[in-house]
Protein backbone atom coordinates (compact mmCIF):
# COMPACT_ATOMS: atom_id res chain seq x y z
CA UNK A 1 0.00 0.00 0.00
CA UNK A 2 2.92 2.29 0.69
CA UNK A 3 4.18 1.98 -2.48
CA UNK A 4 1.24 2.72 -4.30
CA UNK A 5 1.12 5.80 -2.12
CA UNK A 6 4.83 6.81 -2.70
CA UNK A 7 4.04 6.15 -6.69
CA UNK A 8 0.79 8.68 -6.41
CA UNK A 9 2.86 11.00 -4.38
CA UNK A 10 5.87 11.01 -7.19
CA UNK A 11 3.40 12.03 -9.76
CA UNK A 12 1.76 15.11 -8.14
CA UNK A 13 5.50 16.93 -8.61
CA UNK A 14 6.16 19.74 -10.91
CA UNK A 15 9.58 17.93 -11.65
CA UNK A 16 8.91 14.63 -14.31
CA UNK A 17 10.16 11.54 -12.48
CA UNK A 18 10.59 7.72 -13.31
CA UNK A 19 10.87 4.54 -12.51
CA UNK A 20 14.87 2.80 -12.42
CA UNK A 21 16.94 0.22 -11.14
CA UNK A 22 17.57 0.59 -7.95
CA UNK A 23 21.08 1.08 -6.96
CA UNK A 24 22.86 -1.63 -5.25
CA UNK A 25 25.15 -0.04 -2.65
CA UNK A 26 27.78 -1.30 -0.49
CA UNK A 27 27.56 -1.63 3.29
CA UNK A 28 28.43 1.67 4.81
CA UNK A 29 31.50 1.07 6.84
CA UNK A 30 33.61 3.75 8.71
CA UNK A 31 36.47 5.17 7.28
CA UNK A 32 39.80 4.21 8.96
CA UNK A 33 42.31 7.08 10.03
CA UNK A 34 39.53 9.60 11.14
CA UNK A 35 39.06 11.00 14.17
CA UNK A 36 35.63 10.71 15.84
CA UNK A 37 34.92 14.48 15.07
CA UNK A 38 36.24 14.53 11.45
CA UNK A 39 34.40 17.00 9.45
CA UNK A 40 33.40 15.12 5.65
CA UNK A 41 35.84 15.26 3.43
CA UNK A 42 36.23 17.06 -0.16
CA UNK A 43 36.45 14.45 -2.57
CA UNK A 44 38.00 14.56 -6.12
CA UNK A 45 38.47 11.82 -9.24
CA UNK A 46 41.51 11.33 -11.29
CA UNK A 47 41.49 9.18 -14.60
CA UNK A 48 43.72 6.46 -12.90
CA UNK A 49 40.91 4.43 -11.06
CA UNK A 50 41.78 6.93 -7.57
CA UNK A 51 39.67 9.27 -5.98
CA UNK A 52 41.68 11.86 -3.86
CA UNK A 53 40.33 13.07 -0.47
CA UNK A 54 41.13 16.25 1.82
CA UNK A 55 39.80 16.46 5.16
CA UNK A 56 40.91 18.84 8.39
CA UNK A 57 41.52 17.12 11.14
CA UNK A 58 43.36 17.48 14.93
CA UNK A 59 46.69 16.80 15.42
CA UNK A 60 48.47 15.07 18.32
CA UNK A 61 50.70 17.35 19.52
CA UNK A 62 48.87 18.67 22.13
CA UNK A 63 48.47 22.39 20.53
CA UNK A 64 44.74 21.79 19.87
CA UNK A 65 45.57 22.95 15.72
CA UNK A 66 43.71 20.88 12.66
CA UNK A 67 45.68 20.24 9.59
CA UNK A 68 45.00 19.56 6.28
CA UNK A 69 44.71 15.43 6.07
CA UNK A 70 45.15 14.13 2.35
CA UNK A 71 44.32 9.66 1.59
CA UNK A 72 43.42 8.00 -1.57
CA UNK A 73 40.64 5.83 -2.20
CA UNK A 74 40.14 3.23 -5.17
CA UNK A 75 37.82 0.27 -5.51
CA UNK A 76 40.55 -2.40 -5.58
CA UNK A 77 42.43 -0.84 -2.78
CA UNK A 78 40.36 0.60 -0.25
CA UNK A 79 41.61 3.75 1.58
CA UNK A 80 45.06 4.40 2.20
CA UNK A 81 46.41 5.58 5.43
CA UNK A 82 46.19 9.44 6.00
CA UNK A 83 49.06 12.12 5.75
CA UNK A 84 48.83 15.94 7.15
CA UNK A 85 50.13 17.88 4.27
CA UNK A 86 49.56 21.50 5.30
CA UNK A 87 50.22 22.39 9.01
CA UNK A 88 50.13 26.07 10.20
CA UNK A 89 52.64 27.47 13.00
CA UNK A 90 49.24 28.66 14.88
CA UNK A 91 45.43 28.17 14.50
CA UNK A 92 44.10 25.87 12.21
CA UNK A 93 44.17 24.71 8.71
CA UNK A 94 40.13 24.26 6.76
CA UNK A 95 40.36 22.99 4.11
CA UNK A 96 37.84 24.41 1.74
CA UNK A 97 38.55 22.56 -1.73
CA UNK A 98 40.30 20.59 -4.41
CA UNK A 99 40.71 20.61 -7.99
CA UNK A 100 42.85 18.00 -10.15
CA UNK A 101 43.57 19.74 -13.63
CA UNK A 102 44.02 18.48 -16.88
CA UNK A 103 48.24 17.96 -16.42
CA UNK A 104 47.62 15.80 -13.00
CA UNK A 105 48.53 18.74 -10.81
CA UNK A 106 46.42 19.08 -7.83
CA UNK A 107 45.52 22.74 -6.25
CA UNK A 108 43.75 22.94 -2.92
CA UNK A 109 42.40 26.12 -0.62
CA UNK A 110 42.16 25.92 2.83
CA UNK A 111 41.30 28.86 5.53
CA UNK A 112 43.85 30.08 7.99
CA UNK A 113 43.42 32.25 10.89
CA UNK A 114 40.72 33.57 13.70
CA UNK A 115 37.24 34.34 12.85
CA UNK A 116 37.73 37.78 12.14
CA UNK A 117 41.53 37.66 10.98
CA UNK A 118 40.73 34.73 8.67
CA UNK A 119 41.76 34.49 4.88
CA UNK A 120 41.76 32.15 1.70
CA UNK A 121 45.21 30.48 1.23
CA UNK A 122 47.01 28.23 -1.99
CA UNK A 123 49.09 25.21 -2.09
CA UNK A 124 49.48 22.82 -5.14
CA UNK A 125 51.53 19.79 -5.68
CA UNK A 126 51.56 16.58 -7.97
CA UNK A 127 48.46 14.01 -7.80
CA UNK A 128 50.68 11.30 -7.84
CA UNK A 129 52.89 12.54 -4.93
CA UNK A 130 50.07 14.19 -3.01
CA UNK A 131 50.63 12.41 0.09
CA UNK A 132 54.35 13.48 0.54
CA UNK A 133 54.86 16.66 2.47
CA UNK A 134 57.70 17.91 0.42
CA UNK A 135 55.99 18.17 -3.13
CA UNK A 136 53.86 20.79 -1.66
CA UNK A 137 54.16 24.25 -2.53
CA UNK A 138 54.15 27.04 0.24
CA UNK A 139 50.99 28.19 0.40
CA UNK A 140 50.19 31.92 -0.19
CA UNK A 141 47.33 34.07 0.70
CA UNK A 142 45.06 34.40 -2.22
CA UNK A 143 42.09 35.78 0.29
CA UNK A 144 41.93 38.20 2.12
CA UNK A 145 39.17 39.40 4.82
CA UNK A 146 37.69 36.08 5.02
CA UNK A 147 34.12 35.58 6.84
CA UNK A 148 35.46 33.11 8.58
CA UNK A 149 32.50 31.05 7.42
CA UNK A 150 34.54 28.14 5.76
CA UNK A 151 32.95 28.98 2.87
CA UNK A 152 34.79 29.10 -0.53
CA UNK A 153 35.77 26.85 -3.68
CA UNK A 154 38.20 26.25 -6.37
CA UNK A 155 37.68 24.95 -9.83
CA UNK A 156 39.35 24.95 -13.78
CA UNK A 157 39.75 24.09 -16.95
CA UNK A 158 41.97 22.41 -19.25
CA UNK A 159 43.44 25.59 -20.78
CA UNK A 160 45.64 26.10 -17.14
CA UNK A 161 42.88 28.86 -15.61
CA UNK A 162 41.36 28.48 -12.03
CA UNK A 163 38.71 30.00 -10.19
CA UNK A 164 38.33 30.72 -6.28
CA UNK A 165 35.06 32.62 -5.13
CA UNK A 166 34.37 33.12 -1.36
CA UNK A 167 32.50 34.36 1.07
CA UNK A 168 34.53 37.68 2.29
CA UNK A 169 34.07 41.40 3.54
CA UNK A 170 36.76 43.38 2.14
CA UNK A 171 34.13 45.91 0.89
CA UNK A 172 31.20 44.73 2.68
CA UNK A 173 29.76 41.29 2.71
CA UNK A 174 29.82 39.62 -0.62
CA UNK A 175 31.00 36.82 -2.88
CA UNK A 176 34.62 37.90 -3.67
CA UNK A 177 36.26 36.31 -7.10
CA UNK A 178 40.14 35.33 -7.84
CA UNK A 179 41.70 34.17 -11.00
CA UNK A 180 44.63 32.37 -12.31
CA UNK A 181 45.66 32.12 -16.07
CA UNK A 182 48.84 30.33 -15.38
CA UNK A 183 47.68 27.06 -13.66
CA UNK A 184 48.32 29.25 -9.80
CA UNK A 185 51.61 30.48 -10.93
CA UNK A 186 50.09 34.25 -10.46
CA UNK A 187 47.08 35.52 -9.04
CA UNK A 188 44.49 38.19 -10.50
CA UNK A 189 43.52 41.02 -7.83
CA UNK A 190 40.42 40.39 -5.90
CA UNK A 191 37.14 41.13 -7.40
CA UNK A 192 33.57 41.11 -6.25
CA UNK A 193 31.16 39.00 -7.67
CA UNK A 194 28.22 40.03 -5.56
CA UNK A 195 27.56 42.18 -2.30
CA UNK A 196 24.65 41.64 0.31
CA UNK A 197 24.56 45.07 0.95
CA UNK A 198 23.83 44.60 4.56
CA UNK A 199 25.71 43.94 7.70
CA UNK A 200 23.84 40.94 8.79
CA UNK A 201 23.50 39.36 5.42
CA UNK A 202 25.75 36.53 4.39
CA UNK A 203 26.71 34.54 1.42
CA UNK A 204 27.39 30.27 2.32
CA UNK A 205 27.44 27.36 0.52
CA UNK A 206 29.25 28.81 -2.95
CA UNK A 207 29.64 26.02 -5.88
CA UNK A 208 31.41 26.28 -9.21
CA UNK A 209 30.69 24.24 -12.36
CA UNK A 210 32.72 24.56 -15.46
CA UNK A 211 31.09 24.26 -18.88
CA UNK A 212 32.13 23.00 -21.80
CA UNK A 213 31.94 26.50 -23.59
CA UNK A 214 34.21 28.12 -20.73
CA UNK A 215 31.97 29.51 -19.32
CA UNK A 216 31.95 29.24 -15.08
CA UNK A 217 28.96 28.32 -13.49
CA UNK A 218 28.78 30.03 -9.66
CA UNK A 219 25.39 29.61 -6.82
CA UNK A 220 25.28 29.88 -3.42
CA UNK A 221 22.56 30.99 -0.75
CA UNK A 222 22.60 33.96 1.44
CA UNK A 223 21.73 33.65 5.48
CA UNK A 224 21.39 35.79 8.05
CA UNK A 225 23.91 36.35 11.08
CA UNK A 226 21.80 34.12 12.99
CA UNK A 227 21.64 31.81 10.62
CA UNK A 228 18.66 32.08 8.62
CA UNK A 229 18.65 30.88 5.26
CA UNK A 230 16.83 33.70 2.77
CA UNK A 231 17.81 33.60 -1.11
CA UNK A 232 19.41 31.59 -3.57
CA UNK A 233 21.69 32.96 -6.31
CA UNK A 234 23.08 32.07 -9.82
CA UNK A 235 25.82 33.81 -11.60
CA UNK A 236 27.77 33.16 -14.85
CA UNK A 237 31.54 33.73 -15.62
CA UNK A 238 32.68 34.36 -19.21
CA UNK A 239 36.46 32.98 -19.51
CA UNK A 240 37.00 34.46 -22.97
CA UNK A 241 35.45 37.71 -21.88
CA UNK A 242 36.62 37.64 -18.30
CA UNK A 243 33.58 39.22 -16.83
CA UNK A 244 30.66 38.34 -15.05
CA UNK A 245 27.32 38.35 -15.39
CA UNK A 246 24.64 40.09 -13.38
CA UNK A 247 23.63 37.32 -10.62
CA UNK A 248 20.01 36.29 -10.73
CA UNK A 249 17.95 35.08 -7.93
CA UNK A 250 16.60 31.67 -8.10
CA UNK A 251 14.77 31.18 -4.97
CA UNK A 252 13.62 33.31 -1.82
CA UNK A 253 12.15 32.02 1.80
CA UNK A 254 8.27 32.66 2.11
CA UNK A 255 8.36 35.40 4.99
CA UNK A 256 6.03 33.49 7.35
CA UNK A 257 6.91 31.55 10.06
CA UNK A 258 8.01 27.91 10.22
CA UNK A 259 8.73 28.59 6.82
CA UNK A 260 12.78 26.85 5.46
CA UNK A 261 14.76 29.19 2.89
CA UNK A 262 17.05 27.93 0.32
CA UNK A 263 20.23 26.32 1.21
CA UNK A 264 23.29 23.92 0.78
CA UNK A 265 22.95 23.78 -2.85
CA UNK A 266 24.56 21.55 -5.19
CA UNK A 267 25.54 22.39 -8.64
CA UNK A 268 26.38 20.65 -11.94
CA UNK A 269 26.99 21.33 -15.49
CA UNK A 270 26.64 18.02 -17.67
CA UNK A 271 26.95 19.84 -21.08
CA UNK A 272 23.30 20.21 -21.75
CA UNK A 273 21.60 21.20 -18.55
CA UNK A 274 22.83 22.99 -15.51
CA UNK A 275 21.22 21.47 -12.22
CA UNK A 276 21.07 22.68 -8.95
CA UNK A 277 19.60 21.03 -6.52
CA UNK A 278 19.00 22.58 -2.59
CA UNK A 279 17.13 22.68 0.20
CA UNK A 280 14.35 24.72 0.52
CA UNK A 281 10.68 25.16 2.04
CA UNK A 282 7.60 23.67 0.48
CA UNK A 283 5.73 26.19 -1.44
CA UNK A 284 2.72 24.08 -2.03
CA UNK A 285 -0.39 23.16 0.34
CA UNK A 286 -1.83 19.98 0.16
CA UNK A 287 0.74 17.62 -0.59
CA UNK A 288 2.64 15.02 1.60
CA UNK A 289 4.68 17.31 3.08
CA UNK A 290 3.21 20.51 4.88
CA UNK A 291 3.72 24.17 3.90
CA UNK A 292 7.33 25.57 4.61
CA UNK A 293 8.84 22.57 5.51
CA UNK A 294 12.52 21.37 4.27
CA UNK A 295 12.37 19.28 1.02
CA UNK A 296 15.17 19.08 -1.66
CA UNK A 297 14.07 21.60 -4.39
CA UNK A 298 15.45 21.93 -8.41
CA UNK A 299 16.25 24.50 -10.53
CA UNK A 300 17.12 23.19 -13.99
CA UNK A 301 18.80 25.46 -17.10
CA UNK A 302 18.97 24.33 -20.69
CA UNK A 303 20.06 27.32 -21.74
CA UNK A 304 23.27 28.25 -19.74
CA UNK A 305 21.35 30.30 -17.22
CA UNK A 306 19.81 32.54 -19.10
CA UNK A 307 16.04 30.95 -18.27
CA UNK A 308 15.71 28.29 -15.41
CA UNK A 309 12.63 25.43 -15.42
CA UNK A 310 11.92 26.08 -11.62
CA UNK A 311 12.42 25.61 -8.78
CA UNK A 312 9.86 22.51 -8.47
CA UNK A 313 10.13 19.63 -5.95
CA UNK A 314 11.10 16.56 -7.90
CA UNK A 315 10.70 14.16 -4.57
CA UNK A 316 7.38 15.22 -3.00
CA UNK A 317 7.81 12.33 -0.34
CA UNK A 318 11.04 13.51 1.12
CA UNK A 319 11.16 16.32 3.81
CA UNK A 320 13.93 17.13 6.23
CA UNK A 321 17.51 18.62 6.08
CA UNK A 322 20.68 17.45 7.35
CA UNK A 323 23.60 19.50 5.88
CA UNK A 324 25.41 19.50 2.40
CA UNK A 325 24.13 17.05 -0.44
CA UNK A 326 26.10 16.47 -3.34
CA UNK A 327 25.44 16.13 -7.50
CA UNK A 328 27.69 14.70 -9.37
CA UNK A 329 28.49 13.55 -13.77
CA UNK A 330 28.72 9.73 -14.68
CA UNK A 331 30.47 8.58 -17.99
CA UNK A 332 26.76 9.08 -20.16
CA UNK A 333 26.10 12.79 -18.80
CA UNK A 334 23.78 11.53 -15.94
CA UNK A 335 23.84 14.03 -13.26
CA UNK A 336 23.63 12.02 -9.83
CA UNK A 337 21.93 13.37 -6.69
CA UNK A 338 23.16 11.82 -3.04
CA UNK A 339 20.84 13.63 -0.19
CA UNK A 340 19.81 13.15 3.69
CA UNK A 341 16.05 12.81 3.77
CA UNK A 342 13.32 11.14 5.61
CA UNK A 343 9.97 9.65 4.89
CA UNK A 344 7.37 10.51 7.57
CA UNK A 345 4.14 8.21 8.23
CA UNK A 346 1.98 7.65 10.57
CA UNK A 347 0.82 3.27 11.39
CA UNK A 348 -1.87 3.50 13.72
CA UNK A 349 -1.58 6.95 15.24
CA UNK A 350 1.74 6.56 15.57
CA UNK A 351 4.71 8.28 13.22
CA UNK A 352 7.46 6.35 11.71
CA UNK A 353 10.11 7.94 9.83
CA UNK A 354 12.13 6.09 6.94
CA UNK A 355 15.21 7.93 6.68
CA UNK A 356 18.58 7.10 5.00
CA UNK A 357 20.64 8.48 2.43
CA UNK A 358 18.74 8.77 -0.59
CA UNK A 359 20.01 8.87 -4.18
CA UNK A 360 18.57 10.08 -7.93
CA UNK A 361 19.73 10.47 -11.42
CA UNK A 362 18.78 13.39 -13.77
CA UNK A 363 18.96 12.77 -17.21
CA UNK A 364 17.07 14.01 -19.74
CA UNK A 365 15.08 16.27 -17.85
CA UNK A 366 13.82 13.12 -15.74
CA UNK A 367 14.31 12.68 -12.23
CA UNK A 368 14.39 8.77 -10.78
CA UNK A 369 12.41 7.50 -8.26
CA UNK A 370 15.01 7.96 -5.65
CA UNK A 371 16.25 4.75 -3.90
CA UNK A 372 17.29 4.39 -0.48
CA UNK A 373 20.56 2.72 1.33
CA UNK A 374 20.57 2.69 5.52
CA UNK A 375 23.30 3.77 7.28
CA UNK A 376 24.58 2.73 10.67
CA UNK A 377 24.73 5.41 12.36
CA UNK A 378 22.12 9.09 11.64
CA UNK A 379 23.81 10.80 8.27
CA UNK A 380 25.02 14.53 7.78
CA UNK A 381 27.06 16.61 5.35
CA UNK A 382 27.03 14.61 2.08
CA UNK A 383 29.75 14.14 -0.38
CA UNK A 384 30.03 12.17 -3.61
CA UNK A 385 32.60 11.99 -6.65
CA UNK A 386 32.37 9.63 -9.90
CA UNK A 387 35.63 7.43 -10.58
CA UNK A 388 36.47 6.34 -13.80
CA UNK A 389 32.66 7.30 -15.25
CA UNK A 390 31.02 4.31 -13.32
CA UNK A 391 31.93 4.00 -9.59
CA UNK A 392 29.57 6.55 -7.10
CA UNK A 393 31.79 7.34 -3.84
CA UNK A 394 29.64 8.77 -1.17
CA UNK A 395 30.99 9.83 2.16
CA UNK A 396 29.31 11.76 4.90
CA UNK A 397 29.92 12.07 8.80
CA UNK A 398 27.50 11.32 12.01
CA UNK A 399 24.83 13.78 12.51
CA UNK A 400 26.83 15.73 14.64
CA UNK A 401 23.42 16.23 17.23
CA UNK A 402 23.37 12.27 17.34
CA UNK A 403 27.13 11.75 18.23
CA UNK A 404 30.55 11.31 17.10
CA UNK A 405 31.50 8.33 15.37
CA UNK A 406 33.46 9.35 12.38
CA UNK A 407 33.44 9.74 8.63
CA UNK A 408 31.69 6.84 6.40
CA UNK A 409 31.25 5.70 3.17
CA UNK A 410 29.93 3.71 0.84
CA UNK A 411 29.84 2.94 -3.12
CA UNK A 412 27.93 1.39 -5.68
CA UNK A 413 28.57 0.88 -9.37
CA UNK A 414 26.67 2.50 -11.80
CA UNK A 415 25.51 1.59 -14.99
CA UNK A 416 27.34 3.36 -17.48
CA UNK A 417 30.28 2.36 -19.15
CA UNK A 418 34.02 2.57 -17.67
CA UNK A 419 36.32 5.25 -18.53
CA UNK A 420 39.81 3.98 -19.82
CA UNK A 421 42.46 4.16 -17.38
CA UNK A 422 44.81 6.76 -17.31
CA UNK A 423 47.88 7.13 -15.32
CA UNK A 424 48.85 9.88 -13.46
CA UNK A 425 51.70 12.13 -14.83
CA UNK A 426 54.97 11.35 -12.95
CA UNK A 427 56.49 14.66 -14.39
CA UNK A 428 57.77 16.70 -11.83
CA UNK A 429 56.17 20.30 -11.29
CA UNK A 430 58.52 23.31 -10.72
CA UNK A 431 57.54 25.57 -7.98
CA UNK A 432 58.65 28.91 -8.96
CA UNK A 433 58.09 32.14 -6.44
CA UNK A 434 55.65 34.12 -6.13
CA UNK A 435 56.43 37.67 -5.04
CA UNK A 436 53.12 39.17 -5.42
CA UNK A 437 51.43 37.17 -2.97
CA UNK A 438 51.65 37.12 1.07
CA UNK A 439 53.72 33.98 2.31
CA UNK A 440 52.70 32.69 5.82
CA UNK A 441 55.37 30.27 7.34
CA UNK A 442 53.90 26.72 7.07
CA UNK A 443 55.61 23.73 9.32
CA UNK A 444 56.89 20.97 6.62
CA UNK A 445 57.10 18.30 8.82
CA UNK A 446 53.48 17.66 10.32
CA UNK A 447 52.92 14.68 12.75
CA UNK A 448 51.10 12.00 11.73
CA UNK A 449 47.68 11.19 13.22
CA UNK A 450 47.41 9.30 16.68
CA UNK A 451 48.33 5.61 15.89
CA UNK A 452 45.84 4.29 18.30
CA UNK A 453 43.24 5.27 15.76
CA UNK A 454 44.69 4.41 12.42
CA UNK A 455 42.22 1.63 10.56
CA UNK A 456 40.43 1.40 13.87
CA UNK A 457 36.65 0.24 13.49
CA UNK A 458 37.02 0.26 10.15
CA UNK A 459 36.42 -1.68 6.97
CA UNK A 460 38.40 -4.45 5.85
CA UNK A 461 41.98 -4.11 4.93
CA UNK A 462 43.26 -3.01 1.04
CA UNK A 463 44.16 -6.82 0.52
CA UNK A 464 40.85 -8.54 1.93
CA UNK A 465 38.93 -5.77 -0.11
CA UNK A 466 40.88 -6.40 -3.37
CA UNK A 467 39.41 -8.51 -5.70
CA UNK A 468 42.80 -9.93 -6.56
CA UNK A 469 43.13 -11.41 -3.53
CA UNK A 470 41.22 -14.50 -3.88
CA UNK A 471 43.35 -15.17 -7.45
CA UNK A 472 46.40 -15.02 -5.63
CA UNK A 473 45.72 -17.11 -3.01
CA UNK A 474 44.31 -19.75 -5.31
CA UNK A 475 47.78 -19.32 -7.11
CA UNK A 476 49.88 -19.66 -4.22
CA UNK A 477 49.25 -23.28 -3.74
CA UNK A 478 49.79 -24.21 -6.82
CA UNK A 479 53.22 -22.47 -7.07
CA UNK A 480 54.21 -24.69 -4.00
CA UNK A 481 53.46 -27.86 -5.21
CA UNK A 482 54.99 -27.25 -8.79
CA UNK A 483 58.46 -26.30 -6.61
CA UNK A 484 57.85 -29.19 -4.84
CA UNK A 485 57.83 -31.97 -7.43
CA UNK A 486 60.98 -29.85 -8.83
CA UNK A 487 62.58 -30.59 -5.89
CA UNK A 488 61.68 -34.22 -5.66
CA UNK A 489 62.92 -34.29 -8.93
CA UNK A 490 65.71 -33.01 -8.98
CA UNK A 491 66.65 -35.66 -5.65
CA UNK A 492 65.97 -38.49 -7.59
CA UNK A 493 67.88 -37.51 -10.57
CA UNK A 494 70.83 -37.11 -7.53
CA UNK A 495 70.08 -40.48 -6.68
CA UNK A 496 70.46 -42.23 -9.83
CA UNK A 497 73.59 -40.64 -10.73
């Protein structure tokens, strides 16, 4: 009967949804390495089977200072054991984003500094030496007058430019802009995009998406000081023209009360549509989920932004909120949707919720009827990356209101084809100075996280993971009892002469 319901329910949505295969995912299973309190990491893909993660996390040395925590993950081999790359002399290190160009070199940003002395800073070193300290670059302020709302993010193309917007106050409260042309060699001067015009207004959650016509795709919500979610914005970035575009507003909370604004939106461009998909309040009276309540809401362009089909609510079912969601591209253009929602019902008077991590695929202007995986412990703060076209990585940590029990993850293989495999560039990358930017002292030798908590609780080890494993055990055998007859060969032969 439910499921008759949830099909009736699907169909009274402004958003056109069908009917797929549901996803088989793997058993969630904590990540090892990460401390209980480990904020979700940034993940990002690399054309050699590896997805590359950043994470901040404490360090052990009793100074009460988070560094920036790089690992690897790959379907054969599981996670490897985490390394703190980026360590400063006081305060702590957020990271705030990755970005793996076209030439294998990886840039990251991470926020350094107190609340209100905080600012955007730049490192960059080889993918496939990413977890050595050394092949670092110093990082150098690229910035300034940071919110201090760990709020900013980095993205490029393949012609060596890359693009940082965050949320800063050099000349009021706004969505500041910074470019590169030479792959982070040199930095433009800071621009802004967009200013809220008012002391308590704040812009959170940015996003970039790059198109395939260069042009940069840039959303993000605005809140209030006390935390208030109230608009959501688009804007466009023309690479040839180097200029923006007027930012449009997408979305805006219903003043009433109990009534959810926009937020944590998620952004991607799959060559044909632009999708953005976000939390927001229900605009609509009688459906399943009452007036001004959380739901995930869409706002789809065809167009590059100029005209938007939206913002509907493609999963009329779902209501709730629980931090960032994530979209992201497969090998076939199918834009994926990973999200923290419930299902509430009442049995008999009473209300049961079906919650879980729920995930969708937009292609084609179709939304899927979203299936569902359960997780062990409550989720929070969503994150997902596509490896090699086919393999969905989704990580999120504990509801922090529920406890502390880590960072998680889980996988499941999609059905689109594979990407070929390509490896990583082993050419090294020169790090030449760079005068025009500030230089804050960074430590080069960072401890390593607390031993006692290395692949603790955790899923099973690289080689019981590793499909190869069974192979070469069945091999092993074999190899012994071929050497053996040898042997006993070779002793008779001994005998006889």
């Amino acid at each position: 009967m439910f499921l008759i319901v949830f099909q009736i329910a699907l169909g009274l949505s402004n958003t056109t949804v069908k009917a797929d295969i549901v996803a088989q995912w793997a058993p969630d299973a904590r990540v090892p390495g990460y401390l209980d309190d480990t904020f979700t990491p940034y993940l990002v893909a690399d054309q050699n089977g590896t997805v590359h993660a950043f994470a901040s996390q404490w360090i052990n040395d009793g100074s009460r200072r988070s560094a920036v925590v790089y690992r690897q993950w790959s379907l054969l081999g599981g996670w490897t054991r985490p390394v703190d790359v980026i360590l400063t002399p006081t305060g702590n290190a957020q990271i705030l984003g990755a970005f793996l160009d076209s030439s294998d070199k990886m840039h990251i940003i991470f926020m350094a500094g107190e609340a209100r002395d905080a600012a955007v800073y730049y490192s960059f070193a080889p993918a496939a030496n990413a977890d050595l300290v050394t092949a670092w670059s110093i990082p150098i302020m690229v910035g300034e007058n940071a919110l201090g709302l760990n709020s900013a993010v980095i993205a490029g193309d393949d012609q060596g430019n890359l693009f940082i917007i965050y949320s800063g106050n050099r000349d009021g409260n706004g969505v500041y802009f910074v470019t590169s042309s030479d792959s982070g060699e040199s930095w433009s001067e800071l621009f802004p995009v967009f200013l809220t015009s008012d002391t308590t207004l704040l812009p959170f959650s940015l996003r970039l998406a790059i198109s395939q016509d260069y042009q940069v795709r840039a959303t993000w919500n605005v809140v209030t000081s006390v935390g208030v979610d109230e608009a959501l914005y688009f804007a466009n970035y023309s690479v040839r023209n180097s200029e923006w575009g007027n930012p449009v507003e997408l979305d805006r909370r219903i003043d009433l009360p109990e009534y959810f604004g926009p937020s944590f939106p998620a952004m991607a461009d799959n060559g044909s549509d632009i999708v953005i998909l976000y939390n927001g309040g229900n605009p609509y009276a009688g459906q399943f989920v009452n007036p001004g309540r959380p739901v995930m809401r869409a706002s789809i362009s065809s167009d590059g932004g100029l005209t938007w089909d939206g913002p509907g609510n493609p999963f009329p079912l779902l209501n709730g909120r629980s931090g960032e969601h994530a979209l992201a591209v497969d090998s076939m253009g199918g834009v994926h949707g990973v999200f923290v929602m419930r299902i509430d019902q009442y049995v008999d008077g009473e209300n049961e919720t079906i919650g879980g991590i729920w995930h969708s695929k937009f292609q084609d202007g179709i939304w899927t009827n979203p299936d569902r995986f359960v997780t062990t412990y409550s989720p929070h703060d969503v994150r997902a990356t596509v490896s090699q076209g086919n393999v969905l990585l989704v990580v999120w940590r504990e509801d922090p209101g529920a406890g502390k029990h880590g960072v998680w993850f889980s996988y499941t293989i999609l059905d689109t084809p594979e990407l070929p495999i390509i490896p990583l560039s082993t050419v090294p990358i020169t790090v030449s100075a760079q005068p025009a930017s500030t230089v804050i002292p960074f430590l080069a030798t960072p401890t390593q996280p607390p031993e006692d908590n290395i692949f603790e609780d955790s899923s099973p080890s690289r080689w019981s993971t590793n499909p190869v494993f069974p192979l070469v055990a069945g091999i092993v055998p074999v190899v012994l009892v071929v050497i053996g007859i040898f042997v006993v060969y070779r002793f008779l032969i001994n005998r006889r002469t």
